[in-house]
C-alpha atoms as a PDB file:
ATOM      1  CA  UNK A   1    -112.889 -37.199  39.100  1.00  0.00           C
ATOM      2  CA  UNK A   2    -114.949 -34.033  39.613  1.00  0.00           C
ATOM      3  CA  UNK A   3    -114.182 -32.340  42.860  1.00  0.00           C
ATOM      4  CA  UNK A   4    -116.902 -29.680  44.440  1.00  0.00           C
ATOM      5  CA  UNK A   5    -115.610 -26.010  45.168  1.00  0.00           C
ATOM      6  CA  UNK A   6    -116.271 -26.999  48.976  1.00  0.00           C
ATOM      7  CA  UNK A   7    -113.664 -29.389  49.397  1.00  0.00           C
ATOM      8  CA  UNK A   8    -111.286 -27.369  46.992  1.00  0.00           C
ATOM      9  CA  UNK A   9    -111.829 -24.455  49.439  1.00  0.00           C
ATOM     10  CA  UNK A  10    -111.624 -26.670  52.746  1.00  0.00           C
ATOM     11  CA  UNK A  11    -108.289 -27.807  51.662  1.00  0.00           C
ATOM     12  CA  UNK A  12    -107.100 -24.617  50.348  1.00  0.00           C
ATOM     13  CA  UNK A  13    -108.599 -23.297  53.527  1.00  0.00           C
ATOM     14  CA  UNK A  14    -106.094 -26.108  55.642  1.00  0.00           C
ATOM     15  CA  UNK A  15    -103.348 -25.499  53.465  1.00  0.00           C
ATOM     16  CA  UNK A  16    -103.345 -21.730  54.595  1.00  0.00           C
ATOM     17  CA  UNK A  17    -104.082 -22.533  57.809  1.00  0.00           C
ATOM     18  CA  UNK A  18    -101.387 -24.454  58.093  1.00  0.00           C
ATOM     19  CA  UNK A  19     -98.703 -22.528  57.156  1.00  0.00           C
ATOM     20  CA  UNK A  20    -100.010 -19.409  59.044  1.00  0.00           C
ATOM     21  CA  UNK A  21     -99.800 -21.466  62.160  1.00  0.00           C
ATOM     22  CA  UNK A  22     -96.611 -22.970  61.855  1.00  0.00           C
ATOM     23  CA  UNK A  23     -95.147 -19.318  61.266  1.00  0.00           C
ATOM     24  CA  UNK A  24     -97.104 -18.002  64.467  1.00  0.00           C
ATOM     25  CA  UNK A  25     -95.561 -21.058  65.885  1.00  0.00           C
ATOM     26  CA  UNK A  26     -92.046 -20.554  65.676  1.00  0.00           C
ATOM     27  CA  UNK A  27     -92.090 -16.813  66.225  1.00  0.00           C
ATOM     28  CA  UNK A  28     -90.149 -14.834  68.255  1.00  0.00           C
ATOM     29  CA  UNK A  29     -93.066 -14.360  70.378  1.00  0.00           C
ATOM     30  CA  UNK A  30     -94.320 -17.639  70.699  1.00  0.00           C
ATOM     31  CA  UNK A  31     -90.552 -18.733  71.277  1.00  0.00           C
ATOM     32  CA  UNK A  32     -90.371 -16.387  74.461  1.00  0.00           C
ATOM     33  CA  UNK A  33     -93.957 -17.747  75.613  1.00  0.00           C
ATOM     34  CA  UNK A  34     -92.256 -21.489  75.251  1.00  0.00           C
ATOM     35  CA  UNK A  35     -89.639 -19.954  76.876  1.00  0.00           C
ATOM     36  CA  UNK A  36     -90.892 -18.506  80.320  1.00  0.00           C
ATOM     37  CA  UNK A  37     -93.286 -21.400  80.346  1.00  0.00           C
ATOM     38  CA  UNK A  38     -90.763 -23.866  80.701  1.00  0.00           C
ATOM     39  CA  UNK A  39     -88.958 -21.713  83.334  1.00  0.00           C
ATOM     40  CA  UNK A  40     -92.205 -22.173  84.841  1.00  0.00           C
ATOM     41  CA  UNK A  41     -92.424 -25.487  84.957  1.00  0.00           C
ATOM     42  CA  UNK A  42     -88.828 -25.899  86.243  1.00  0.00           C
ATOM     43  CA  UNK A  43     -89.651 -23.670  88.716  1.00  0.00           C
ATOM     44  CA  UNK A  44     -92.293 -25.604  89.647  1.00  0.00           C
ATOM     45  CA  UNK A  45     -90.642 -28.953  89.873  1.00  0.00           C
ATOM     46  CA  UNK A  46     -87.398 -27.300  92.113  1.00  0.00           C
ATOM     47  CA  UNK A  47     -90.183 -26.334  94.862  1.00  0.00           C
ATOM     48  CA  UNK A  48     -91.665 -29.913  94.437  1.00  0.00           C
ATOM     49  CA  UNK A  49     -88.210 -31.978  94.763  1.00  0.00           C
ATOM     50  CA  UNK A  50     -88.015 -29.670  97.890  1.00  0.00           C
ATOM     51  CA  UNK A  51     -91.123 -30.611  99.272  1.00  0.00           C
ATOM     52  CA  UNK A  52     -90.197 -34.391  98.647  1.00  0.00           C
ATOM     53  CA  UNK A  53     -87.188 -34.370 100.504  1.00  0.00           C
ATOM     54  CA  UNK A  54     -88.881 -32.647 103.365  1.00  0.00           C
ATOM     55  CA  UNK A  55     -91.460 -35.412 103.917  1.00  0.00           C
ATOM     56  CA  UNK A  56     -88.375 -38.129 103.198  1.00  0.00           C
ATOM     57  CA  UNK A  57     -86.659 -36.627 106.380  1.00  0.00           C
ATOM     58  CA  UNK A  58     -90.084 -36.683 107.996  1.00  0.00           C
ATOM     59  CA  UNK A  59     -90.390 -40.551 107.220  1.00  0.00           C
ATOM     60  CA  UNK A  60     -86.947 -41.598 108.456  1.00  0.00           C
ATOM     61  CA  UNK A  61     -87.052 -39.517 111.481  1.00  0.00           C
ATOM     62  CA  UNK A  62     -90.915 -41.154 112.090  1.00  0.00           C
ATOM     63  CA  UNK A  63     -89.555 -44.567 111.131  1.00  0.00           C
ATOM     64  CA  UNK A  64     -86.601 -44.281 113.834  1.00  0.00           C
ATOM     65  CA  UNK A  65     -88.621 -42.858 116.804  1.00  0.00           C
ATOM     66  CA  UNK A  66     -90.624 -45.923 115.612  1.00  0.00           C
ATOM     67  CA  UNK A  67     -87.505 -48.581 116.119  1.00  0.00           C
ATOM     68  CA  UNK A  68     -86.875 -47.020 119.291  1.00  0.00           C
ATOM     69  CA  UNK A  69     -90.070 -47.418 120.440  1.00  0.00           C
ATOM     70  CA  UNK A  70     -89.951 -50.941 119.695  1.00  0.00           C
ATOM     71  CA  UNK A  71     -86.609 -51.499 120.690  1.00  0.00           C
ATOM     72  CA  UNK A  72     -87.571 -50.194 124.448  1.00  0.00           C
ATOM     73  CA  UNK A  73     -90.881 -52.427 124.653  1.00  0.00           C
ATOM     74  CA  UNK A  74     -88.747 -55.301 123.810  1.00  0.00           C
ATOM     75  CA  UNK A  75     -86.339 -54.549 126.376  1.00  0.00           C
ATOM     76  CA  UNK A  76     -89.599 -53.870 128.601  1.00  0.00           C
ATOM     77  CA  UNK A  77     -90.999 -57.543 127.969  1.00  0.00           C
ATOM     78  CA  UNK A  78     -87.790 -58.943 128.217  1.00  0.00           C
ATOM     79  CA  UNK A  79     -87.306 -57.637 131.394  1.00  0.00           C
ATOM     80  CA  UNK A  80     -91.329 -58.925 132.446  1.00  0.00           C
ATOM     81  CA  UNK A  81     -89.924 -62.210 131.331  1.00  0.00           C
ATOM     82  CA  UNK A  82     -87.125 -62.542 133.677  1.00  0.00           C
ATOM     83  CA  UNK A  83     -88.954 -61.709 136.034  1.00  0.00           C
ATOM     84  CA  UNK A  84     -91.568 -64.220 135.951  1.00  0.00           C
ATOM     85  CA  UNK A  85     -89.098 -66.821 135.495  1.00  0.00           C
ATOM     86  CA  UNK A  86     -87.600 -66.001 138.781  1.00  0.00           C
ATOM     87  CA  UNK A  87     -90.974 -66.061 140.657  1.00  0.00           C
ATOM     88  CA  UNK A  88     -91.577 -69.768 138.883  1.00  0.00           C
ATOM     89  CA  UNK A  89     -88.095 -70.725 139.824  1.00  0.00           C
ATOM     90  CA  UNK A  90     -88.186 -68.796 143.417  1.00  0.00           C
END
């Protein structure tokens, strides 16, 4: 098989590329970028679990001022109730 000087030097070409960029890639430097990144994301997701559990405590205080509510209308009707049966019975 005859192979042209274009694909020699396109794989030669990759080769090099290759293993420039996994040497840039596990650098000192790039380590510390990988580094403070992930502090940065971890940063990020502490200040979003915070947020979360603020609008938890939100819901469950909404969702008992909501029961309450209830809870007081159906002592309200209950209370309509008897009183209508006493004016039938009356």
């Amino acid at each position: 098989m005859i192979f042209g000087w274009g694909k020699i030097a396109t794989f030669v070409g990759g080769a090099l590329f290759g293993s420039v960029g996994v040497k840039l890639l596990t650098s000192k430097d790039a380590k510390k970028v990988y580094t403070h990144a992930t502090a940065a994301v971890l940063r990020a997701k502490d200040s979003v679990m915070e947020t979360v559990t603020q609008v938890q405590e939100n819901c469950e205080d909404i969702l008992a001022d909501a029961k309450s509510i209830n809870e007081a209308r159906a002592a309200e009707e209950a209370q309509y109730v008897g009183e209508d049966k006493e004016e039938v019975i009356g």
